[in-house]
C-alpha atoms as a PDB file:
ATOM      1  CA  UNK A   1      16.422   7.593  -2.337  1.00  0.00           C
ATOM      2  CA  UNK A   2      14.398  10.109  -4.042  1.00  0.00           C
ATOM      3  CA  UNK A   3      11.719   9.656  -6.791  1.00  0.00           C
ATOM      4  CA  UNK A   4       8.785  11.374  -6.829  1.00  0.00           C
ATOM      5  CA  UNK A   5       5.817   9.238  -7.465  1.00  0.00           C
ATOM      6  CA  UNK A   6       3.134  11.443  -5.522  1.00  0.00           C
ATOM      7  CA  UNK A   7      -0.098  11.713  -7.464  1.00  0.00           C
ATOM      8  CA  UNK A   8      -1.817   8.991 -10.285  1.00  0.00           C
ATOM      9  CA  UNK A   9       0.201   6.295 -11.454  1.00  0.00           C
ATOM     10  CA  UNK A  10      -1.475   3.620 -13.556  1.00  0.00           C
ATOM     11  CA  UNK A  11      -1.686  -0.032 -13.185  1.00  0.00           C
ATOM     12  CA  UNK A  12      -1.235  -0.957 -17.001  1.00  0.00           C
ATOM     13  CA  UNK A  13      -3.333  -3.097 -18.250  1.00  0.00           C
ATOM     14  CA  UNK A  14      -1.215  -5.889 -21.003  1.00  0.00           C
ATOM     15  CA  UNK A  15      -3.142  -5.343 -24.239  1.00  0.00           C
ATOM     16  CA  UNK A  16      -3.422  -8.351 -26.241  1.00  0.00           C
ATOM     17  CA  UNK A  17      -4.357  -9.474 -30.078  1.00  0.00           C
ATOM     18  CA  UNK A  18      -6.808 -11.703 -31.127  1.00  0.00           C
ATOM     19  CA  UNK A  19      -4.065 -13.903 -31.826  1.00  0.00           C
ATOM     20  CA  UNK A  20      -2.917 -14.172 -28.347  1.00  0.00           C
ATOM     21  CA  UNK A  21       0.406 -12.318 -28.985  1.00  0.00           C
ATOM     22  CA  UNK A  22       1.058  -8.810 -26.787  1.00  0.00           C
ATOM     23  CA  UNK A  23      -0.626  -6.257 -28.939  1.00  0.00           C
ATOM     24  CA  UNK A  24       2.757  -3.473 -28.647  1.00  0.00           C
ATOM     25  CA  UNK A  25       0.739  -1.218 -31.148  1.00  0.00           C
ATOM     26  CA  UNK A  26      -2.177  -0.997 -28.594  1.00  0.00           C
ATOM     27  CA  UNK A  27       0.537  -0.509 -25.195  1.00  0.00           C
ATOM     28  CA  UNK A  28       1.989   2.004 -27.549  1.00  0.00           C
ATOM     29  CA  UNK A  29      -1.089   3.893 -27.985  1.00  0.00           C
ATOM     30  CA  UNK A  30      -2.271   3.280 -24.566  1.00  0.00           C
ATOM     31  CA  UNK A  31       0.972   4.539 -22.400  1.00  0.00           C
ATOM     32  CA  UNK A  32       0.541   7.963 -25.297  1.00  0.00           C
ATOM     33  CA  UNK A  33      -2.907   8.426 -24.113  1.00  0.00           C
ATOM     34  CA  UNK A  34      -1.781   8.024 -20.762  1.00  0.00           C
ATOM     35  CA  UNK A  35       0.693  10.528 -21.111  1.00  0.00           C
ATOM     36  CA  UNK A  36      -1.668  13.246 -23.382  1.00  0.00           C
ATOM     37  CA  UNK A  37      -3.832  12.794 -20.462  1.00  0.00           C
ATOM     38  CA  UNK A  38      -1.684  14.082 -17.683  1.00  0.00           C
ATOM     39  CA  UNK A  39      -0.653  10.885 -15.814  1.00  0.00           C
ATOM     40  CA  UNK A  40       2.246  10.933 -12.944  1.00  0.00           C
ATOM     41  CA  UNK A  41       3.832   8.013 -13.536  1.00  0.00           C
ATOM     42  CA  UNK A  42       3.248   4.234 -15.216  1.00  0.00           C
ATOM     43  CA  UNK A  43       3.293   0.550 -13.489  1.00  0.00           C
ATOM     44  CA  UNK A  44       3.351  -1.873 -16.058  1.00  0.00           C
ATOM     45  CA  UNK A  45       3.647  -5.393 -15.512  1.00  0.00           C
ATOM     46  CA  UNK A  46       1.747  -5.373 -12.434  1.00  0.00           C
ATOM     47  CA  UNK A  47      -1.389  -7.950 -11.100  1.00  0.00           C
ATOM     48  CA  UNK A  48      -3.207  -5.302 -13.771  1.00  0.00           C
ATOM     49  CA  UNK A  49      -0.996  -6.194 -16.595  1.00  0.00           C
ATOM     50  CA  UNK A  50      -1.846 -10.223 -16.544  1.00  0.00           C
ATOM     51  CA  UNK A  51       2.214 -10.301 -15.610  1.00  0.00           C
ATOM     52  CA  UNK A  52       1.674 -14.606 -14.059  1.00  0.00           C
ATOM     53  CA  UNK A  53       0.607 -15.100 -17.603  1.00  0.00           C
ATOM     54  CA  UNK A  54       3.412 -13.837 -19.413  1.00  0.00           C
ATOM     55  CA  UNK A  55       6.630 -14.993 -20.616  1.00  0.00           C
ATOM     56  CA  UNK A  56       9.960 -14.199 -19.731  1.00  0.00           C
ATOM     57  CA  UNK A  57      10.283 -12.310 -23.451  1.00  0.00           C
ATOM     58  CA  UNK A  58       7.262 -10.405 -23.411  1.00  0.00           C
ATOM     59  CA  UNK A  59       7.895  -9.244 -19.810  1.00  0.00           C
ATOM     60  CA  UNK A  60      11.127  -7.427 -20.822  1.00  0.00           C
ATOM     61  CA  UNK A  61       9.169  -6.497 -24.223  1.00  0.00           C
ATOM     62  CA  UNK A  62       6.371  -4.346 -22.459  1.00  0.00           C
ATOM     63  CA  UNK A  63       8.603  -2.872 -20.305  1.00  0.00           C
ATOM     64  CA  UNK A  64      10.924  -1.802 -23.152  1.00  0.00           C
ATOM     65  CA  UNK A  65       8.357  -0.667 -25.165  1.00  0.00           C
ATOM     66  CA  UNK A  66       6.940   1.831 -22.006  1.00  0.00           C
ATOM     67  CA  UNK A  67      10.620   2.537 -21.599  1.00  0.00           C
ATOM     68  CA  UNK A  68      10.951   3.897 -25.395  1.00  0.00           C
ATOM     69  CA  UNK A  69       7.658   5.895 -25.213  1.00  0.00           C
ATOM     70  CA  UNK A  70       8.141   8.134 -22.461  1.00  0.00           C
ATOM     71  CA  UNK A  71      11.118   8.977 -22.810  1.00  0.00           C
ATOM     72  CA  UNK A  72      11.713   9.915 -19.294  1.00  0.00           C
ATOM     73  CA  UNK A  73       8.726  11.986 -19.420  1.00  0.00           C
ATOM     74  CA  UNK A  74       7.380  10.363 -16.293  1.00  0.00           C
ATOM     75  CA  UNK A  75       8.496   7.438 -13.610  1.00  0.00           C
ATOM     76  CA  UNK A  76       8.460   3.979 -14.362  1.00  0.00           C
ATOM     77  CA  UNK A  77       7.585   1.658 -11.808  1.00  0.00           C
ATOM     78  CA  UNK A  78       8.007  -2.114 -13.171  1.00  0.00           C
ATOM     79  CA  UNK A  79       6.121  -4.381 -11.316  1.00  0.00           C
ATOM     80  CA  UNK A  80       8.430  -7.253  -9.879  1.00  0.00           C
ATOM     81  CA  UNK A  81       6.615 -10.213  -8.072  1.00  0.00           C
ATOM     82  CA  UNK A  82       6.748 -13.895  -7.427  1.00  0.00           C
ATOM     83  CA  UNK A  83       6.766 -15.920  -4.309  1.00  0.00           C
ATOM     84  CA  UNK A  84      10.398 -17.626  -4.578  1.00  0.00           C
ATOM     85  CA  UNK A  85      12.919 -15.001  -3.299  1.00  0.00           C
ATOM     86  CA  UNK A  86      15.593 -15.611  -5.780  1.00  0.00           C
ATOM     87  CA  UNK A  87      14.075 -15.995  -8.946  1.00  0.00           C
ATOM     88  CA  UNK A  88      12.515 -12.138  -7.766  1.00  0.00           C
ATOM     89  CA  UNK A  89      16.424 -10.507  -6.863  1.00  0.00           C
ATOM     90  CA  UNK A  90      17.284 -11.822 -10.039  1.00  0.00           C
ATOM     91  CA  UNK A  91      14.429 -10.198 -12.297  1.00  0.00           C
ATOM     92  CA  UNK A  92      14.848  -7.486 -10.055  1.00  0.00           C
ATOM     93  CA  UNK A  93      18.936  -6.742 -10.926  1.00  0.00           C
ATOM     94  CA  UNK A  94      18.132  -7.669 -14.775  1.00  0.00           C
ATOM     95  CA  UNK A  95      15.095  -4.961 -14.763  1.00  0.00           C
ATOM     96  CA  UNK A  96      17.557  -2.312 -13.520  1.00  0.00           C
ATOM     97  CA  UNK A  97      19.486  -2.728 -16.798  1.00  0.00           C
ATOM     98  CA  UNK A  98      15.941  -1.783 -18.887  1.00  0.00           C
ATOM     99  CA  UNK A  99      15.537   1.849 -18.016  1.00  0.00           C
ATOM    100  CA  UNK A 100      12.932   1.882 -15.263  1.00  0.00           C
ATOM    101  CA  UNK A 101      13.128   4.036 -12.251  1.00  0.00           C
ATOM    102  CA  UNK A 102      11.996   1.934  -9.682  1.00  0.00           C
ATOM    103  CA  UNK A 103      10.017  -1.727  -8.940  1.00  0.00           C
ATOM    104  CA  UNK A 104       6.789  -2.659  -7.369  1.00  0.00           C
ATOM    105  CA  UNK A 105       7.040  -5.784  -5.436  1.00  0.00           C
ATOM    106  CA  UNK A 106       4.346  -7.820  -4.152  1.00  0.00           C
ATOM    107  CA  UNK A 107       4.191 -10.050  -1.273  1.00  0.00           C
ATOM    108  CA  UNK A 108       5.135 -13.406  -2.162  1.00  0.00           C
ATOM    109  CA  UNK A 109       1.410 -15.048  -3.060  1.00  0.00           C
ATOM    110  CA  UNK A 110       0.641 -19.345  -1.849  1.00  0.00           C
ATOM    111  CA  UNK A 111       3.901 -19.401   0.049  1.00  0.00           C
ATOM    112  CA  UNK A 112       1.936 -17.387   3.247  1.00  0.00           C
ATOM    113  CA  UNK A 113       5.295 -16.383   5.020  1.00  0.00           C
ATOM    114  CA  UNK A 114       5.528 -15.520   8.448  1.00  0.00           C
ATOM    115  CA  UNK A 115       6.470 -11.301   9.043  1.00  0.00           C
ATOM    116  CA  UNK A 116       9.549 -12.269   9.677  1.00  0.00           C
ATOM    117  CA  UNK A 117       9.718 -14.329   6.126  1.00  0.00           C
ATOM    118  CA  UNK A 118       8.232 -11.159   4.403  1.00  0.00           C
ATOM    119  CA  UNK A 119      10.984  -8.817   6.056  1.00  0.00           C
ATOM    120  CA  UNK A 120      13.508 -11.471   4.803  1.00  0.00           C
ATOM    121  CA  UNK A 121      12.129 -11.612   1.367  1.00  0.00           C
ATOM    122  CA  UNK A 122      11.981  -7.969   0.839  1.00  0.00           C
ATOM    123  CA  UNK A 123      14.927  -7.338   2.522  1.00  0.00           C
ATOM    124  CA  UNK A 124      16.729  -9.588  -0.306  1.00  0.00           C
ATOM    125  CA  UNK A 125      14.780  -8.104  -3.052  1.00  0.00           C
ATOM    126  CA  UNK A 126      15.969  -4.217  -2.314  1.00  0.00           C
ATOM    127  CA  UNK A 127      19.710  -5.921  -1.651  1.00  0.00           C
ATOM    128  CA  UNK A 128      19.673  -7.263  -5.496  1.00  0.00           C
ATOM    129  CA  UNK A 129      18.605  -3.888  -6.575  1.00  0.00           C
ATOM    130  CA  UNK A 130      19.966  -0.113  -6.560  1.00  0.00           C
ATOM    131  CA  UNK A 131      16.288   0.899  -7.786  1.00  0.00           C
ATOM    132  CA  UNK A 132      14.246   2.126  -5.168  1.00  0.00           C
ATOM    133  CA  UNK A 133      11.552  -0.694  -4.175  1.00  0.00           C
ATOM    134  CA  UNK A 134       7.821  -0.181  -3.409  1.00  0.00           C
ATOM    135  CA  UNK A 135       6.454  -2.635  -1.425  1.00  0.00           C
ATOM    136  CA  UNK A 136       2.856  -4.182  -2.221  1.00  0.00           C
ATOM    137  CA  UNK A 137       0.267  -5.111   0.234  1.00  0.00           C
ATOM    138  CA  UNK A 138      -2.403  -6.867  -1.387  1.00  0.00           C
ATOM    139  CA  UNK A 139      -3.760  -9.507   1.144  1.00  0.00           C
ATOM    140  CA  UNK A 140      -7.031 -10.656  -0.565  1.00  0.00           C
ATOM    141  CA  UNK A 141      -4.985 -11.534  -3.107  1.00  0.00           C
ATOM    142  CA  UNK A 142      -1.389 -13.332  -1.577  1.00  0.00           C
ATOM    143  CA  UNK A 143      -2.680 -14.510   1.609  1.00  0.00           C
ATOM    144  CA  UNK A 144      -0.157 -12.768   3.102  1.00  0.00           C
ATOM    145  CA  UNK A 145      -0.591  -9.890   5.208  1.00  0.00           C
ATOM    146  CA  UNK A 146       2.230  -7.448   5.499  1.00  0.00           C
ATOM    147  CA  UNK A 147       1.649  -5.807   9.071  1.00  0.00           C
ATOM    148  CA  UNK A 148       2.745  -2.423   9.861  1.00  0.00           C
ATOM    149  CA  UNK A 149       5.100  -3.419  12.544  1.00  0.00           C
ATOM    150  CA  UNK A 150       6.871  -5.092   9.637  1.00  0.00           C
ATOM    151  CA  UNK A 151       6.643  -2.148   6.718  1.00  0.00           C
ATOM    152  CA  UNK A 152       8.016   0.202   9.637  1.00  0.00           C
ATOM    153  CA  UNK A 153      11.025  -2.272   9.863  1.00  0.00           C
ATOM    154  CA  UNK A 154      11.326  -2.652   6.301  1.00  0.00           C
ATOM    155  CA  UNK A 155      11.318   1.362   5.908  1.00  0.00           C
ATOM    156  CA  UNK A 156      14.986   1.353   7.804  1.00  0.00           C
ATOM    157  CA  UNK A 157      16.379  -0.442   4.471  1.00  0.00           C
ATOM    158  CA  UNK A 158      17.383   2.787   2.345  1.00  0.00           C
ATOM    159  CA  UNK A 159      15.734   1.969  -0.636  1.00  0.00           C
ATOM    160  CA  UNK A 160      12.364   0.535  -0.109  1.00  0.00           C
ATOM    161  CA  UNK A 161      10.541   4.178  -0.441  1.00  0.00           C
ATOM    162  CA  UNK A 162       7.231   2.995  -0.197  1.00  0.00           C
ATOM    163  CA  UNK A 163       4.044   0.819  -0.172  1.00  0.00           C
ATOM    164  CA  UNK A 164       1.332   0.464  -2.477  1.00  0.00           C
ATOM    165  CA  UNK A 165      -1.241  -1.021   0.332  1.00  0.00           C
ATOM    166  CA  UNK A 166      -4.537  -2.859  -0.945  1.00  0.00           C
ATOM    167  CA  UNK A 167      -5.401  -4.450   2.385  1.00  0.00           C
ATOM    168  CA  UNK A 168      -8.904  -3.038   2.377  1.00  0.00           C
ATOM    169  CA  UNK A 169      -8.299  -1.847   6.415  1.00  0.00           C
ATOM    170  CA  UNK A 170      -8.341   1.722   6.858  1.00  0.00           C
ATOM    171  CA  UNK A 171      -7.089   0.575  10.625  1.00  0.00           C
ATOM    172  CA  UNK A 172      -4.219  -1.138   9.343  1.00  0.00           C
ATOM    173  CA  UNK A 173      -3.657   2.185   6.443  1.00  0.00           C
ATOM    174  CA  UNK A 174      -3.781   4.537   9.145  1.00  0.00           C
ATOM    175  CA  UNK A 175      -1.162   2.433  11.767  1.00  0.00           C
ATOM    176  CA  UNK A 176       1.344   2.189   8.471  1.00  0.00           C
ATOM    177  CA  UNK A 177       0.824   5.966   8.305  1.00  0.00           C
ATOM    178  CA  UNK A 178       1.284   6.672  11.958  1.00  0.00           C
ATOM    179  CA  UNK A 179       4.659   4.177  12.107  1.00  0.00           C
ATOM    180  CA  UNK A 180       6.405   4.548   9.003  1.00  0.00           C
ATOM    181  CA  UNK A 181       9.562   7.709   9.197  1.00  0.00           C
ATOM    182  CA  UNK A 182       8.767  11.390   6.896  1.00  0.00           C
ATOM    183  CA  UNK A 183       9.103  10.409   3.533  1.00  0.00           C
ATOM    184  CA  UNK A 184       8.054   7.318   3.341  1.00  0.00           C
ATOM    185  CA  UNK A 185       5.534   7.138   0.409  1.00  0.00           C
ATOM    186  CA  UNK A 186       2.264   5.589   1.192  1.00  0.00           C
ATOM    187  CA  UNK A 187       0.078   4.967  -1.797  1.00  0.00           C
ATOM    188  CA  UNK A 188      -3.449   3.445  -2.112  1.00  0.00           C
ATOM    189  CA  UNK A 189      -3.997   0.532  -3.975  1.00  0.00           C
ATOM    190  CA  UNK A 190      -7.562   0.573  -4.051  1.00  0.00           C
ATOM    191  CA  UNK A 191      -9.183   3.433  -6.127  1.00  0.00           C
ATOM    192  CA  UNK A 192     -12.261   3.709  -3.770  1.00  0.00           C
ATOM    193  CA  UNK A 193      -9.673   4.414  -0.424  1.00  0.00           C
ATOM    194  CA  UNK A 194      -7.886   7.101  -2.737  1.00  0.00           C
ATOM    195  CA  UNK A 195      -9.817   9.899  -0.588  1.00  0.00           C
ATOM    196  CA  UNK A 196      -9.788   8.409   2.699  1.00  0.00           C
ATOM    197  CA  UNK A 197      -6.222   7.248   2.244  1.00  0.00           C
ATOM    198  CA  UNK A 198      -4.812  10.400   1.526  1.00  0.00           C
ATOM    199  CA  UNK A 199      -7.272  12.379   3.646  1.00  0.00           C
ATOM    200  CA  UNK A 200      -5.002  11.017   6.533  1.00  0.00           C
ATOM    201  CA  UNK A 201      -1.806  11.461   5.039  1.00  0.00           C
ATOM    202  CA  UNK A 202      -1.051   9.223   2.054  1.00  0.00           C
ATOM    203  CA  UNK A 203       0.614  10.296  -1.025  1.00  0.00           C
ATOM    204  CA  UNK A 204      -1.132   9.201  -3.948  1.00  0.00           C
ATOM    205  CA  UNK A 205      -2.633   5.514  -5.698  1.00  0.00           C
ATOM    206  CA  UNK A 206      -1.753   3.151  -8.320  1.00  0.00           C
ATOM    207  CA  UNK A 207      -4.778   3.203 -10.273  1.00  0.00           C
ATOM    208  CA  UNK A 208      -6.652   0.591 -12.445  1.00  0.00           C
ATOM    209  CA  UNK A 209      -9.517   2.767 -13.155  1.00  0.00           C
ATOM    210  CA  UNK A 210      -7.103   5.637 -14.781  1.00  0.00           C
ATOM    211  CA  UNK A 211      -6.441   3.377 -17.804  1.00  0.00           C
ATOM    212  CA  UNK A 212      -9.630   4.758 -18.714  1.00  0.00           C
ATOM    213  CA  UNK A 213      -9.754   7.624 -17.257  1.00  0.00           C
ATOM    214  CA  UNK A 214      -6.153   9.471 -16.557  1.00  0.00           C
ATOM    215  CA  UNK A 215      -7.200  13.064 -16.014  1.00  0.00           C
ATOM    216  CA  UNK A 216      -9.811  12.803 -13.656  1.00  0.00           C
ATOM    217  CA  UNK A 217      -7.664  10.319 -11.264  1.00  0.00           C
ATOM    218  CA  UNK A 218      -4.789  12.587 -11.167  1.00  0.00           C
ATOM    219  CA  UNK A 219      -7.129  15.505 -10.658  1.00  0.00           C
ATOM    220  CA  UNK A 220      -8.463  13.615  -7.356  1.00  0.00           C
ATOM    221  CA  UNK A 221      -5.091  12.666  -6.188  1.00  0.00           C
ATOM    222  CA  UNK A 222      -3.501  16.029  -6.238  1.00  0.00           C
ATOM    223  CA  UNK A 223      -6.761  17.765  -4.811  1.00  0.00           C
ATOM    224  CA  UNK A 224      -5.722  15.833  -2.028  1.00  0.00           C
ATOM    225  CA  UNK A 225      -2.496  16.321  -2.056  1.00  0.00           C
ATOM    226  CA  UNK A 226      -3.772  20.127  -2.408  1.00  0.00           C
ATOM    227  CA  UNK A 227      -5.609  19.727   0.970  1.00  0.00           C
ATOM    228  CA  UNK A 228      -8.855  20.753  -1.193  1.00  0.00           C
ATOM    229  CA  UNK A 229     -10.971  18.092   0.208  1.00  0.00           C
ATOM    230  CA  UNK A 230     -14.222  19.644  -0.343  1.00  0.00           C
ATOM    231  CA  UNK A 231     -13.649  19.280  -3.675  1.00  0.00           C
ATOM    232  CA  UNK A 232     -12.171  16.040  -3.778  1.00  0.00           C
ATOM    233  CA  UNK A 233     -14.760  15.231  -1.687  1.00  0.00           C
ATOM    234  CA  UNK A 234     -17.542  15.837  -4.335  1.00  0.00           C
ATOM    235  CA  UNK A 235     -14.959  14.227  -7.290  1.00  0.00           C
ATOM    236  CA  UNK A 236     -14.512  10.863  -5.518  1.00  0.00           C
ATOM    237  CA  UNK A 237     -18.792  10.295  -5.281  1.00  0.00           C
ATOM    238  CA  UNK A 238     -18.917  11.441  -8.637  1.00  0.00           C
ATOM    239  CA  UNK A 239     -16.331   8.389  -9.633  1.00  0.00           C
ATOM    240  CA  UNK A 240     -17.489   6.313  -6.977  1.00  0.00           C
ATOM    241  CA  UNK A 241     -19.633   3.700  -9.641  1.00  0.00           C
ATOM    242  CA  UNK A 242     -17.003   3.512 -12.010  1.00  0.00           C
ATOM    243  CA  UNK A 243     -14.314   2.752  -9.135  1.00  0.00           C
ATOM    244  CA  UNK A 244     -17.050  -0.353  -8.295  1.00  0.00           C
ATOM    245  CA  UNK A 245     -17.879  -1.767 -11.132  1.00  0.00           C
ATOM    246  CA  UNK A 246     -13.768  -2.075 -12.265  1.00  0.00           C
ATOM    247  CA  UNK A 247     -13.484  -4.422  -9.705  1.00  0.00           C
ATOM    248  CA  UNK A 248     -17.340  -6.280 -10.222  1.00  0.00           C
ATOM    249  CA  UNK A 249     -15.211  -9.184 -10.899  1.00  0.00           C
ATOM    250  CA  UNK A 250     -11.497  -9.967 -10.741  1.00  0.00           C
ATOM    251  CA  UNK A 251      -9.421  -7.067 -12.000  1.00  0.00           C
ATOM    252  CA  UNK A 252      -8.540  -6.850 -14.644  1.00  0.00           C
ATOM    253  CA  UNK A 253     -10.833  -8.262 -16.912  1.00  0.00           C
ATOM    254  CA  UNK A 254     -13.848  -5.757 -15.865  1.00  0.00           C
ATOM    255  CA  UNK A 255     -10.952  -2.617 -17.157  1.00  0.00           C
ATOM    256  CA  UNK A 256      -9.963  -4.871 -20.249  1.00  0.00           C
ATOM    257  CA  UNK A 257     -13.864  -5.147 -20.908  1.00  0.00           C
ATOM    258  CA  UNK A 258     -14.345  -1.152 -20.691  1.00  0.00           C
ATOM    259  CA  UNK A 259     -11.282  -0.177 -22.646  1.00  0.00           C
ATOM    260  CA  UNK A 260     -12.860  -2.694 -25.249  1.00  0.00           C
ATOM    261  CA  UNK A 261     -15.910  -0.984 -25.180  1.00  0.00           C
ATOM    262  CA  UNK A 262     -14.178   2.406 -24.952  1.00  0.00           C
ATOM    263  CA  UNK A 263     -12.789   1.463 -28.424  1.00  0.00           C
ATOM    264  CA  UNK A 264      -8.925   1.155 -26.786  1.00  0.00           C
ATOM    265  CA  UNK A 265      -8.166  -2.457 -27.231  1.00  0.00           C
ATOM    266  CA  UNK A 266      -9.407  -6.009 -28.367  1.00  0.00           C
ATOM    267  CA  UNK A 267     -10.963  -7.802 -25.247  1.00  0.00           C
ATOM    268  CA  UNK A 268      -8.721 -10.315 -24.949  1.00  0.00           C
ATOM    269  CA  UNK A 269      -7.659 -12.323 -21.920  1.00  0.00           C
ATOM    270  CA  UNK A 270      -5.355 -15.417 -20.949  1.00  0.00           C
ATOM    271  CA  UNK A 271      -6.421 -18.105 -18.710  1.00  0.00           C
ATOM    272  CA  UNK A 272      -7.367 -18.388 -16.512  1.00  0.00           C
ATOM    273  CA  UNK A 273      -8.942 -15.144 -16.773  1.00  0.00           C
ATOM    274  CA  UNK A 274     -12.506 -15.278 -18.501  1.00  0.00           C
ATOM    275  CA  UNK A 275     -14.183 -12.564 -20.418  1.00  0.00           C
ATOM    276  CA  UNK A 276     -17.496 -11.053 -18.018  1.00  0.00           C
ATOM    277  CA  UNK A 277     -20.755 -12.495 -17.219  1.00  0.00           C
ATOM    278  CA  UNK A 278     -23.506 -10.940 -19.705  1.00  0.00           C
ATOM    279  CA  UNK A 279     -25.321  -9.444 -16.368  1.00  0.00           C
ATOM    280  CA  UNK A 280     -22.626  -7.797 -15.330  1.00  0.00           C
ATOM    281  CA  UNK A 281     -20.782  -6.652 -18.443  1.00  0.00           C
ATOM    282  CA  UNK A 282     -24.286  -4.854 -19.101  1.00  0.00           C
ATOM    283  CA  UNK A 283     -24.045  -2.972 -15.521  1.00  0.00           C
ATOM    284  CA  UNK A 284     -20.748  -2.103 -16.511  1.00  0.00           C
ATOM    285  CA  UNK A 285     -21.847  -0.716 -19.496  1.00  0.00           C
ATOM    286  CA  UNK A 286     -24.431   1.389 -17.943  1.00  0.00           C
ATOM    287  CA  UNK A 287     -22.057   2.934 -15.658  1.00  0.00           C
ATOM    288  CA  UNK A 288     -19.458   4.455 -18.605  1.00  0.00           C
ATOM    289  CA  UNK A 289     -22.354   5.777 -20.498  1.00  0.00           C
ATOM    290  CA  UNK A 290     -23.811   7.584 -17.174  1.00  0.00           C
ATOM    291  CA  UNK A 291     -19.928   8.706 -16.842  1.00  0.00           C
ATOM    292  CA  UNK A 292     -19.856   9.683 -20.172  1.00  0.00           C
ATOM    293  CA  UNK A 293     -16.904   7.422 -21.828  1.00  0.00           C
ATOM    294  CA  UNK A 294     -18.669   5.429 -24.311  1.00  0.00           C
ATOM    295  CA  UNK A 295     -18.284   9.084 -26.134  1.00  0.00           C
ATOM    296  CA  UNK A 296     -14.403   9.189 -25.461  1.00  0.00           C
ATOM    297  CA  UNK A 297     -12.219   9.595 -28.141  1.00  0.00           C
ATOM    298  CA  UNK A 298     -10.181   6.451 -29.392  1.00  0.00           C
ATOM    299  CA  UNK A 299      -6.688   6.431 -29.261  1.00  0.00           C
END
């Protein structure tokens, strides 16, 4: 099932109002700048975009609202997660109805399923679906790991296309690479194993760091994809700081802080998530002015 999601996508953050409500004039302005900027393709909803806090309503809202402002312009990936199987088929059929080209699912979080649980789960998930499904691996934060012996089963099913894996193990990146059939889209889900990642054959990442800064991600990424690695060599040390200090505490409130600062959005969270500790919101601030974004332009 083809869709071509090689390159930058970009985790979405959920802008909201200092009245708690989902600020759509801000995720208007945001998924524009996103798009002046040169970004592959868009993940809203995601662990980026607050989705456990959200209701039902403002779910389908964002992703209606991204829907109407690209107008096709670039892929859509809806991020579609839970840990109870059914409740995540059905989101997953009624999100095919909203215009998006294809769902990020991430392994079911508490629950801690057995592989054979996770090849289940997914299994049902890309069943309730004609999308095409990306699988997420994000261990630190599901406490569930999805092995590679179990992605390389899960690849058989026609349309699960890919994985978005955030295990942190460039072992475990590099035995998904080596098991997984041509074609088979392996993205990084860490912005600081972009380079490495694709260095040994992955295809691109799903940013957080590119909601501030689009261009330069997408420059990295297709370096890569290039096979210029000298050069993305020298870009990825030059990002390095700013790809640490997004994730000095729990993504996403350190992005949320900087596109605040940047002049993007109101800093605005919902519990449980916390606005930064003064020490490090002020090493986070020293790291966009040494990158140069306190300048940037507002959007």
């Amino acid at each position: 099932m083809a869709l071509d999601i090689r390159g930058c996508g970009t985790a979405l953050v959920t802008p909201f109002a200092k009245n708690g409500t989902v600020d759509v004039d801000a995720l208007r302005r945001l998924v524009e700048f996103q798009l002046r900027e040169g970004i592959n393709f868009l993940v809203p909803c995601g662990t980026t975009g607050e989705t456990p806090t959200l209701e039902h309503e403002e779910y389908v809202g964002i992703l209606r609202v991204v829907v109407q402002e690209v107008k096709r312009k670039v892929p859509i990936i809806a991020g579609v997660g839970g840990n109870g199987t059914k409740k995540i088929c059905a989101l997953a059929s009624e999100v095919e109805t909203l215009g998006v080209d294809g769902i990020l699912s991430v392994a079911p979080y508490y629950n801690k399923p057995t592989q054979e649980g996770l090849y289940r789960h997914f299994a049902a998930v890309a069943e309730s679906t004609k999308l095409p499904v990306i699988l997420y691996n994000v261990p630190g934060r599901t406490s569930s790991n999805i092995e590679p012996a179990t992605v390389a089963r899960l690849a058989e099913i026609p349309n699960i296309i890919g994985i978005k894996e955030a295990s942190g193990s460039i072992t475990q990146q590099m035995e998904v690479l080596a098991r997984v059939p041509a074609g088979f889209l392996v993205l990084s889900g860490d912005d600081s194993f972009t380079f490495p990642l694709m260095a040994l054959g992955g295809v691109g990442i799903i940013s957080v760091i590119s909601n501030e800064i689009p261009r330069q991600m997408v420059k990295l990424a297709h370096l890569c994809l290039e096979g210029k690695f000298e050069e993305a060599r020298k870009l990825h040390f030059q990002l390095l700081p700013l790809m640490q200090v997004n994730f000095i505490e729990t993504n996403p409130i350190p992005v949320k802080a900087a596109l605040a600062m940047m002049g993007m959005i109101e800093e605005i969270y919902r519990l449980p998530l916390v606005p930064m500790k003064s020490e490090n919101r002020a090493k986070l601030e020293k790291v966009l002015t040494e990158q140069g974004l306190l300048q940037a332009q507002k959007v």
